[in-house]
C-alpha atoms as a PDB file:
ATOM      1  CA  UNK A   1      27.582 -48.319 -62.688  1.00  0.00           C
ATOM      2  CA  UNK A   2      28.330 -49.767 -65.972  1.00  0.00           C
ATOM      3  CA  UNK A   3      26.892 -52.981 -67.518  1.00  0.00           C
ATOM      4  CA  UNK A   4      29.326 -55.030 -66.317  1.00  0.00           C
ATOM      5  CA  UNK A   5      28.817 -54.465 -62.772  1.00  0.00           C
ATOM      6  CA  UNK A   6      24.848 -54.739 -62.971  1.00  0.00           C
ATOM      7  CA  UNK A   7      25.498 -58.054 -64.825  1.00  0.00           C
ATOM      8  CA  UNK A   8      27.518 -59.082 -61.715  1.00  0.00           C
ATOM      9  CA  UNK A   9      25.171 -58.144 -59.296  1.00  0.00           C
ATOM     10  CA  UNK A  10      22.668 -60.716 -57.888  1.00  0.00           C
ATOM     11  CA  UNK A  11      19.105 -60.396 -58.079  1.00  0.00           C
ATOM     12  CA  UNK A  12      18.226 -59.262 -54.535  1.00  0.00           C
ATOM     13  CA  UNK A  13      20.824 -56.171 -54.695  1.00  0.00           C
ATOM     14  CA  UNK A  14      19.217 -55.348 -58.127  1.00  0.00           C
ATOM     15  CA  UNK A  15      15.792 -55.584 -56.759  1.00  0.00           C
ATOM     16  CA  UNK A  16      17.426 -52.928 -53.882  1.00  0.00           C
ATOM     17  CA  UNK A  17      18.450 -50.775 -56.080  1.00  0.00           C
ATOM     18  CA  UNK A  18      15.677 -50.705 -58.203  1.00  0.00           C
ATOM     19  CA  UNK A  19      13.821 -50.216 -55.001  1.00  0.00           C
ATOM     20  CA  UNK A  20      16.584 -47.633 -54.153  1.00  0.00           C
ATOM     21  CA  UNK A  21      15.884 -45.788 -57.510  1.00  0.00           C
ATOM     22  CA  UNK A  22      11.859 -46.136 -56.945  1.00  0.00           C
ATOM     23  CA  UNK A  23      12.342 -44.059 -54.133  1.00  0.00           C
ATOM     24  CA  UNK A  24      14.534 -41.788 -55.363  1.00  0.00           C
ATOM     25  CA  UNK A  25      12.149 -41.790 -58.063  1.00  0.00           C
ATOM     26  CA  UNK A  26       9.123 -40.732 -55.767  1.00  0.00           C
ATOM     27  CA  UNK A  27      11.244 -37.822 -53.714  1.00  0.00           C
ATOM     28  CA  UNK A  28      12.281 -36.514 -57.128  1.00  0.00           C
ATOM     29  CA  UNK A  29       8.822 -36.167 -58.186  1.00  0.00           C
ATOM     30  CA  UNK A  30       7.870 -34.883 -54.861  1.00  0.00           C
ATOM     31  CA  UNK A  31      10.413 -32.176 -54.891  1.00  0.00           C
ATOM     32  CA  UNK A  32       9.392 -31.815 -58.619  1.00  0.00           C
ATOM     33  CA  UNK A  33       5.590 -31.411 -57.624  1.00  0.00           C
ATOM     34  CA  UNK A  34       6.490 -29.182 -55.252  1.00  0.00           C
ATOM     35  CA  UNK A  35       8.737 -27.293 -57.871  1.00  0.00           C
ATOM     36  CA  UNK A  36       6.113 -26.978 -60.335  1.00  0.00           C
ATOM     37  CA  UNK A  37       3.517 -25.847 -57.668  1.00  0.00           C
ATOM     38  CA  UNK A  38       5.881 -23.267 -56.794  1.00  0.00           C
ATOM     39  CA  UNK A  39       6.452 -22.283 -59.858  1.00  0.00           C
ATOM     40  CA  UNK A  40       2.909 -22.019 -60.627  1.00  0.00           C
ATOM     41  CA  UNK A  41       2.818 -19.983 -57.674  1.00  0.00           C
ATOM     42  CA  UNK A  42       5.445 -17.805 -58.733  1.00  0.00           C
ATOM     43  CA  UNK A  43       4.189 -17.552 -62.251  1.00  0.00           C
ATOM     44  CA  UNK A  44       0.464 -16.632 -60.705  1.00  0.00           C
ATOM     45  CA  UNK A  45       2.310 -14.142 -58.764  1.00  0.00           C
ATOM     46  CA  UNK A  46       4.180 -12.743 -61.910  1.00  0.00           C
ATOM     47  CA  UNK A  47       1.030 -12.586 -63.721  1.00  0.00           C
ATOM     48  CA  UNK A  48      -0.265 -10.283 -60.858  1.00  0.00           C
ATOM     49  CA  UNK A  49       2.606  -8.256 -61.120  1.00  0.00           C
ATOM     50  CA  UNK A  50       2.761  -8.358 -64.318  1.00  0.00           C
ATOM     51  CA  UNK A  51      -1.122  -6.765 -64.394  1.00  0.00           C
ATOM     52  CA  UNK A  52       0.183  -4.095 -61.516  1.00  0.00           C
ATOM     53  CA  UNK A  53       3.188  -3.468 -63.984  1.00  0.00           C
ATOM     54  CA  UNK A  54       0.517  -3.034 -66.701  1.00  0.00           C
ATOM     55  CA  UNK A  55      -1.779  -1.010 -64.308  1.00  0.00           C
ATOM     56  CA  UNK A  56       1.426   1.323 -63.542  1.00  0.00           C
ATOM     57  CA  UNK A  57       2.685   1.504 -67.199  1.00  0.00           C
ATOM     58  CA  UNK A  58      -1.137   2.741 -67.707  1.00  0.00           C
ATOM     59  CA  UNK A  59      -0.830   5.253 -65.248  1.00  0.00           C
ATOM     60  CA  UNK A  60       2.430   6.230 -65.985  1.00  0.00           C
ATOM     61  CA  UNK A  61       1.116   6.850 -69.679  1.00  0.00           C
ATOM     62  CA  UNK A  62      -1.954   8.784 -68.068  1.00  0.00           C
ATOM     63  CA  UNK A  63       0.511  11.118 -65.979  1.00  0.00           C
ATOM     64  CA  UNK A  64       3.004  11.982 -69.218  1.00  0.00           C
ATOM     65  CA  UNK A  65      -0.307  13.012 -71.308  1.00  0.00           C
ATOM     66  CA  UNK A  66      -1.757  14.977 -68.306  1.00  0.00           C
ATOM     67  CA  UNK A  67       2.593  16.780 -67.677  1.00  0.00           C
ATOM     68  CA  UNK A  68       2.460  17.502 -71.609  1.00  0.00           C
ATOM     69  CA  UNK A  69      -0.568  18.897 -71.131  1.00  0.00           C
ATOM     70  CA  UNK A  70       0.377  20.715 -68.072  1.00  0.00           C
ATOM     71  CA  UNK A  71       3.922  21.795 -70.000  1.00  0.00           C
ATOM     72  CA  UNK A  72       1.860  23.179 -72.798  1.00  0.00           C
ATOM     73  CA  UNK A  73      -0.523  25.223 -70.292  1.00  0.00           C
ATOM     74  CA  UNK A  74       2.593  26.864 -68.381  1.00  0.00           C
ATOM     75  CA  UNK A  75       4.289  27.521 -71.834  1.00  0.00           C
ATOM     76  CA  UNK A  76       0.492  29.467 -73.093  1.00  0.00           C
ATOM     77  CA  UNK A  77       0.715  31.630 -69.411  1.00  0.00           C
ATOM     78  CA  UNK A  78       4.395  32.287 -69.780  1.00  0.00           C
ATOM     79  CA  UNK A  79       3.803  33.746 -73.042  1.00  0.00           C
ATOM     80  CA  UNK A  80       1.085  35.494 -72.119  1.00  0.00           C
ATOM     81  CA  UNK A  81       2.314  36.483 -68.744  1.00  0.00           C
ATOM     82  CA  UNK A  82       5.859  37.563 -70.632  1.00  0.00           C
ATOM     83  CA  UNK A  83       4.050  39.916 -73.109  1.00  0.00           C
ATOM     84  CA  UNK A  84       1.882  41.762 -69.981  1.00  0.00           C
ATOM     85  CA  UNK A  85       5.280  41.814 -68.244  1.00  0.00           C
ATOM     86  CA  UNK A  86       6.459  43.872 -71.343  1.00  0.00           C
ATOM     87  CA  UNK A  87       3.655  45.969 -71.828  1.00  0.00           C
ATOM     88  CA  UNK A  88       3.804  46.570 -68.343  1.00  0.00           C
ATOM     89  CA  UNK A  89       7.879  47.654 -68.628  1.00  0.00           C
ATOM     90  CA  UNK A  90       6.499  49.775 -71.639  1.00  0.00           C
ATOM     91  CA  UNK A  91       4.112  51.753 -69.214  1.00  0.00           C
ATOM     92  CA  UNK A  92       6.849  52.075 -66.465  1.00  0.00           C
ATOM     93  CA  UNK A  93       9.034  53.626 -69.067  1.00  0.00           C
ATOM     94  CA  UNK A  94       6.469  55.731 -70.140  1.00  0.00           C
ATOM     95  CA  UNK A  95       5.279  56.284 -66.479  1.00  0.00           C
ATOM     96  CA  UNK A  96       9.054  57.190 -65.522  1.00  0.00           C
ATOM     97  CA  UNK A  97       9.955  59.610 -68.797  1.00  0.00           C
ATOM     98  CA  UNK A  98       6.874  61.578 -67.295  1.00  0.00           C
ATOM     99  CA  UNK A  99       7.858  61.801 -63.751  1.00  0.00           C
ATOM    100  CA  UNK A 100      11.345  62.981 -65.256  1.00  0.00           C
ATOM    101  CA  UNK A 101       9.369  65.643 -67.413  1.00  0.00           C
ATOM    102  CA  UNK A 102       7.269  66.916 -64.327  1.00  0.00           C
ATOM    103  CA  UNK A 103      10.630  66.831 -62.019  1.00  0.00           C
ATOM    104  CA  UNK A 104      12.253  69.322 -64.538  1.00  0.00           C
ATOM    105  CA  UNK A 105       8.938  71.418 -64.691  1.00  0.00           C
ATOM    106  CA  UNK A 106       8.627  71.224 -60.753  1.00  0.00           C
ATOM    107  CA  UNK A 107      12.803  72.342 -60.663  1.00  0.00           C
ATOM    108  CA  UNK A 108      11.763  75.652 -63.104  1.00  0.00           C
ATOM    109  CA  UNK A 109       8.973  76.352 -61.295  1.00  0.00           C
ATOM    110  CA  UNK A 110      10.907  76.122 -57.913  1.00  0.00           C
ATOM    111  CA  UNK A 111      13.148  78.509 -59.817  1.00  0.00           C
ATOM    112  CA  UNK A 112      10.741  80.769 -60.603  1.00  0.00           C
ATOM    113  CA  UNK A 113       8.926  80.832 -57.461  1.00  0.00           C
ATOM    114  CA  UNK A 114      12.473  81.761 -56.018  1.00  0.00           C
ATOM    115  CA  UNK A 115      13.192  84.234 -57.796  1.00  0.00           C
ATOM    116  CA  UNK A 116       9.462  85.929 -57.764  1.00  0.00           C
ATOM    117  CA  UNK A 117      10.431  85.776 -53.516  1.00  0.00           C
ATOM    118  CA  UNK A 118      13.471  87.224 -53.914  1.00  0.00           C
ATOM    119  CA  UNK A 119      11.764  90.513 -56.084  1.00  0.00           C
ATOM    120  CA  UNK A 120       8.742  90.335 -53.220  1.00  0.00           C
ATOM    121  CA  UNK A 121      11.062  90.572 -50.852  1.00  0.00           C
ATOM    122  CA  UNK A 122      13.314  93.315 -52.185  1.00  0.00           C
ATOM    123  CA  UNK A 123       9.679  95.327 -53.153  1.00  0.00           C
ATOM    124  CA  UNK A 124       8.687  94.201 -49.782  1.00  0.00           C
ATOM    125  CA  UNK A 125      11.909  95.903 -47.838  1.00  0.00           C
ATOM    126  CA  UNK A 126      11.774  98.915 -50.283  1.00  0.00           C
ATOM    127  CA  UNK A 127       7.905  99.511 -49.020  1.00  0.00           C
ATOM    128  CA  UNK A 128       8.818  98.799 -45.561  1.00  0.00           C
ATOM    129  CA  UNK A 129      11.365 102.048 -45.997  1.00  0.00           C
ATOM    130  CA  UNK A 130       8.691 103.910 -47.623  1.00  0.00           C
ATOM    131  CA  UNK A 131       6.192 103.246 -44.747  1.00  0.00           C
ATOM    132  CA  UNK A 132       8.677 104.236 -42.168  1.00  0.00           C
ATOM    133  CA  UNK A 133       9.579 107.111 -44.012  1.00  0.00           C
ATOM    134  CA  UNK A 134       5.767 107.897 -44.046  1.00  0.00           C
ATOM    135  CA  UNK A 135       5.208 106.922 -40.089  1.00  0.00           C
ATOM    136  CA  UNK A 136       8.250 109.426 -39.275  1.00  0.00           C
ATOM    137  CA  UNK A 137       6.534 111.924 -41.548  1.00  0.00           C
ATOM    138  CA  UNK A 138       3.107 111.131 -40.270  1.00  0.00           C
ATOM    139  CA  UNK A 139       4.394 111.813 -36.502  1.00  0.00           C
ATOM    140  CA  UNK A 140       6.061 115.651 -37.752  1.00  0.00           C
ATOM    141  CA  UNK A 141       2.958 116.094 -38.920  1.00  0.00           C
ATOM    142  CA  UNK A 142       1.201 115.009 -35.743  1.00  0.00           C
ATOM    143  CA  UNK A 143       3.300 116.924 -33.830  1.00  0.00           C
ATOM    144  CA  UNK A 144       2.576 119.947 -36.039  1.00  0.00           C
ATOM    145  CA  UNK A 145      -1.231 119.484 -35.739  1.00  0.00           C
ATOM    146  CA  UNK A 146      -0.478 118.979 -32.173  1.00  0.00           C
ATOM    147  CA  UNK A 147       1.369 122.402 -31.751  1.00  0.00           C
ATOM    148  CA  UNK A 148      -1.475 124.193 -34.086  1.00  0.00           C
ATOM    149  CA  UNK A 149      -4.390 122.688 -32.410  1.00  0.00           C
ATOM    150  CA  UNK A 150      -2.530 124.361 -28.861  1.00  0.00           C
ATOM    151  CA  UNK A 151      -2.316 127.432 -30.847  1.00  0.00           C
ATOM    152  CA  UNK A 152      -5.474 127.026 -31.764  1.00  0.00           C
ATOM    153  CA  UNK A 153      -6.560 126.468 -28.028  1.00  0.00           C
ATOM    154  CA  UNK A 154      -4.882 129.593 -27.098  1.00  0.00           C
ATOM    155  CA  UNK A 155      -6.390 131.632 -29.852  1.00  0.00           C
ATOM    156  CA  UNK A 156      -9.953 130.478 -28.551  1.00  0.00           C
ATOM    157  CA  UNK A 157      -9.571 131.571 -25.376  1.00  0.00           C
ATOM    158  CA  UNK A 158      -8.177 134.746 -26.629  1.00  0.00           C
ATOM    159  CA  UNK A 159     -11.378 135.216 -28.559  1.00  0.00           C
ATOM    160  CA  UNK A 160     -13.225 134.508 -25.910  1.00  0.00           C
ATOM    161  CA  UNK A 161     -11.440 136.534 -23.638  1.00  0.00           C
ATOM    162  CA  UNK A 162     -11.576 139.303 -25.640  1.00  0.00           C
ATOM    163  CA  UNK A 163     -15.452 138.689 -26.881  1.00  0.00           C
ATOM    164  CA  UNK A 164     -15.943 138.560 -23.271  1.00  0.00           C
ATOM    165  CA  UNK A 165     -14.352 142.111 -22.655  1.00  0.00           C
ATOM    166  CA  UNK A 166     -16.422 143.631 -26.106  1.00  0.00           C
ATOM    167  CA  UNK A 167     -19.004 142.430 -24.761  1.00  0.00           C
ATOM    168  CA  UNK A 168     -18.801 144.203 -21.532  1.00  0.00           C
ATOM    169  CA  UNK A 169     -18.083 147.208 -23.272  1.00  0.00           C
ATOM    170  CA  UNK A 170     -20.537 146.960 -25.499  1.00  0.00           C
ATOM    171  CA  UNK A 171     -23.552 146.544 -22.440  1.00  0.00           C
ATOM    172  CA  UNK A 172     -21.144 149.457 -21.023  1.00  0.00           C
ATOM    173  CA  UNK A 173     -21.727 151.636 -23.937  1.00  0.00           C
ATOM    174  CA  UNK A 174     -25.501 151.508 -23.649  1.00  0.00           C
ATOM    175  CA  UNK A 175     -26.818 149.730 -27.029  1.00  0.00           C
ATOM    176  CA  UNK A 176     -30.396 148.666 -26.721  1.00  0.00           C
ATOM    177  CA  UNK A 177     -30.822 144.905 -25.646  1.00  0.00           C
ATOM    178  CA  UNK A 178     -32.359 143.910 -28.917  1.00  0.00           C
ATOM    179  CA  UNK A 179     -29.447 144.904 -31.051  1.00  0.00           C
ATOM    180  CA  UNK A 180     -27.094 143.168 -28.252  1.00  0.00           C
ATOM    181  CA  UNK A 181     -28.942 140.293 -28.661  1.00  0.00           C
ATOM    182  CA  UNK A 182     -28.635 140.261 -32.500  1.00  0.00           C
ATOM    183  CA  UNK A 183     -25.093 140.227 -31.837  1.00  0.00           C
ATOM    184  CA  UNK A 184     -24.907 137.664 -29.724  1.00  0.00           C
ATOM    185  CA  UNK A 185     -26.204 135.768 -32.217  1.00  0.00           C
ATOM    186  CA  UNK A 186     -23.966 136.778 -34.994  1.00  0.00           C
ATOM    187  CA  UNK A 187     -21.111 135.705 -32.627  1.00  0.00           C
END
């Protein structure tokens, strides 16, 4: 409303609006009370979060000291496990070359032992010969020894045949008993 127009109006429609404004007035500073108590709450509760957010930042602070801590921990056993994962290729090397040396040795000696076997075998064979050479000559010979000890046999009995028929003839021929006894003896 412009000047004018409240000039024109009569006192009972000012007092109205005035009235009309007063309340106005009081809802505005209603609403504005509550405003103001709402924003106090809000600003209470944006302190609090705004300690939490501290709180956090303080523990997100804690945590990145306690990571570059942890980073430099891992980065002291990686070294350390990197070198003893070196040496350790070093020994296998070294552990391999060896088993490569002994192979070859193992391979000569495999050689060697097969060839000493083949020369056994080949004296073996050439003693088996001789031994049955020997066993056939062994069993001529035991059939000679057989044949002489029957010829043997036979000569006995010859001997004793024919000591049996001196022996007659000798009692026959009258020698005294004593000197036939002698004899006996002798025989």
């Amino acid at each position: 409303m412009t000047e004018k127009e409240l000039r024109k109006l009569h006192r009972h429609d000012l007092l109205e609006l005035l009235v009309e404004q007063s309340r106005e007035t009081l809802r505005l500073n209603t609403v504005l009370k509550e405003r103001e108590e709402e924003s106090g709450r809000t600003a209470e509760s944006m302190e609090r979060l705004k300690g939490r957010l501290d709180e956090k930042d303080g523990q997100i602070e804690t945590l990145k000291e306690r990571l570059n801590e942890k980073d430099a921990e891992l980065a002291e056993k990686t070294a350390g496990t990197e070198e003893q994962l070196e040496h350790l290729k070093e020994k296998l090397d070294e552990k391999d070359s060896l088993i490569e040396k002994l192979k070859r040795r193992l391979d000569e000696k495999d050689t060697e032992l097969a060839a000493e076997a083949a020369r056994a075998e080949e004296q073996l064979k050439r003693l088996k010969e001789k031994l049955d050479r020997k066993d056939a000559e062994l069993e001529q010979l035991k059939e000679h020894v057989s044949r002489r000890e029957e010829k043997i046999g036979k000569l006995e009995e010859e001997a004793e045949r024919l000591r049996s028929d001196k022996w007659k003839e000798l009692k026959k021929s009258g020698f005294p008993p004593e000197l036939l006894t002698r004899l006996k003896a002798l025989l």
